[in-house]
C-alpha atoms as a PDB file:
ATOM      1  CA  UNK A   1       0.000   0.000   0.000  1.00  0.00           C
ATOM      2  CA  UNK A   2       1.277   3.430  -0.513  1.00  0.00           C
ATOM      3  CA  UNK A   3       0.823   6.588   1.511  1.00  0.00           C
ATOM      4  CA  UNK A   4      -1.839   8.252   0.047  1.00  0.00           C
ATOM      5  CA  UNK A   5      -4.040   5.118  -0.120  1.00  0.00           C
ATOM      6  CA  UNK A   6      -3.668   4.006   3.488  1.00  0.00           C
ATOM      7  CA  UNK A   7      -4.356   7.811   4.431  1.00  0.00           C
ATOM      8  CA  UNK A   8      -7.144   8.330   2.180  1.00  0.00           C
ATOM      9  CA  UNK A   9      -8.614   4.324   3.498  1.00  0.00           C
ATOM     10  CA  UNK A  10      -8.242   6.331   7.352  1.00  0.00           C
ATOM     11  CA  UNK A  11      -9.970   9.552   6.262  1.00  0.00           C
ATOM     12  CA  UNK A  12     -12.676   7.797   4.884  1.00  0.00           C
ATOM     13  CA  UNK A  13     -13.461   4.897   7.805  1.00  0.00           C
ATOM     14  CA  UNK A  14     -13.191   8.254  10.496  1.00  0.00           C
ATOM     15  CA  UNK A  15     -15.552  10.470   8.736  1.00  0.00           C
ATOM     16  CA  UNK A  16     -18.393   7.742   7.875  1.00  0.00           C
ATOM     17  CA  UNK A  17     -18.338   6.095  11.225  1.00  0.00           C
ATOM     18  CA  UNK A  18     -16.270   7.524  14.056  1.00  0.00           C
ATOM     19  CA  UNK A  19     -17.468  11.273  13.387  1.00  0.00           C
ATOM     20  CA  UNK A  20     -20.646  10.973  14.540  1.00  0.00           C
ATOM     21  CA  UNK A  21     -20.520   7.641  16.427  1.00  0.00           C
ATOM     22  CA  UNK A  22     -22.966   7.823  18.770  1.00  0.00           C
ATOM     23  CA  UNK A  23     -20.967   5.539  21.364  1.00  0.00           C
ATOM     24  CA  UNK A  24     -18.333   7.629  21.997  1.00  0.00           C
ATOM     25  CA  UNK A  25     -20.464  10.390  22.555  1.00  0.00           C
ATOM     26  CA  UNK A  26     -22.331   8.878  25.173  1.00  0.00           C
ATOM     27  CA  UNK A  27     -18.934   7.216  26.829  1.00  0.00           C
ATOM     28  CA  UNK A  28     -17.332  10.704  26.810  1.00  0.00           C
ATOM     29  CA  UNK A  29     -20.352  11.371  29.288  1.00  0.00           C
ATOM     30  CA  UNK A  30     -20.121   8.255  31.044  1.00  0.00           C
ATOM     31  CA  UNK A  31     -16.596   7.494  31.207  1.00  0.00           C
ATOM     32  CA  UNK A  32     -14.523  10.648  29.822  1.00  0.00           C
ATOM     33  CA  UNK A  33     -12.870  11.409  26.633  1.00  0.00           C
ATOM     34  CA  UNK A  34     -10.034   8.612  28.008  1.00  0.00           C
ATOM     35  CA  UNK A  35     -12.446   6.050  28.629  1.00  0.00           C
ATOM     36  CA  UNK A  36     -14.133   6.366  25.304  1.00  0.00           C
ATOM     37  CA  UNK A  37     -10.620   6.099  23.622  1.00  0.00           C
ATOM     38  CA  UNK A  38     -10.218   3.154  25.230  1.00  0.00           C
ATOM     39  CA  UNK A  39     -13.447   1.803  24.208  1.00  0.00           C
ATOM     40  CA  UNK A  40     -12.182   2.571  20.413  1.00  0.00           C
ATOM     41  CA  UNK A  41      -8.979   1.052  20.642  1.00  0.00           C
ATOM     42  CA  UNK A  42     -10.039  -2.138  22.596  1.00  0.00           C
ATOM     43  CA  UNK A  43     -13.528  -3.191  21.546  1.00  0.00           C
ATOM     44  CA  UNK A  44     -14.233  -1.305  18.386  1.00  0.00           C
ATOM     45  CA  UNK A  45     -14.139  -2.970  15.288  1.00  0.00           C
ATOM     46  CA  UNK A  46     -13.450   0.309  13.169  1.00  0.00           C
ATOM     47  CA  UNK A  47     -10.770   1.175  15.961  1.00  0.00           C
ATOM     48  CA  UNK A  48      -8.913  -1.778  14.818  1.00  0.00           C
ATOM     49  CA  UNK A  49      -8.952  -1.862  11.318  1.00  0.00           C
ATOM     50  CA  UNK A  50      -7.987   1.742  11.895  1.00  0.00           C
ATOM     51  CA  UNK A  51      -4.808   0.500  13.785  1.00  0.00           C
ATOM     52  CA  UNK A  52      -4.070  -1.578  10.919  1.00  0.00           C
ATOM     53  CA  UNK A  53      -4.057   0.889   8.658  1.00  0.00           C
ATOM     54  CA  UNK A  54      -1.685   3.055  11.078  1.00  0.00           C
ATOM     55  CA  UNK A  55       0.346  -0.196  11.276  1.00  0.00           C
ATOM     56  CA  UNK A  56       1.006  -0.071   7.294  1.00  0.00           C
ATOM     57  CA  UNK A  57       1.327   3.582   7.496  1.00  0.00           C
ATOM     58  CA  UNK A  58       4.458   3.507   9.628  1.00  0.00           C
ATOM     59  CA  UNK A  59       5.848   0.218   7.431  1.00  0.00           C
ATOM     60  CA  UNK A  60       5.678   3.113   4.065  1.00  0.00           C
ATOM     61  CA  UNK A  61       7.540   5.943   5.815  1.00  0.00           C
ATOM     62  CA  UNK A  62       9.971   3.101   7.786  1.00  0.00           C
ATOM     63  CA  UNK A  63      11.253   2.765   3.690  1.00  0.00           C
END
């Protein structure tokens, strides 16, 4: 994958679900804006292919 695929593949998974994800917003109240990050990085299935996609961002500028 090259750069501008992998950051275009982010963009687009953030603005269709995370932007107006209506779990986070109601975690932030529940839990706090740490709590909800955790939420997104340990349960969320977008979170993760989202970490993937970090994951083969850092392999293209490791080149």
């Amino acid at each position: 994958m090259d750069k501008v695929t992998v950051m275009k593949d982010i963009d687009e998974l953030h603005n269709t679900y995370c932007a107006d994800c209506l779990v986070i917003q109601q975690l932030r109240k529940e839990r706090g804006k740490p709590g909800a990050h955790r939420f997104c990085i340990e349960a969320c299935s977008i979170g993760e292919k989202l970490q993937f996609l970090g994951e083969e961002l850092l392999k293209v500028y490791s080149k």
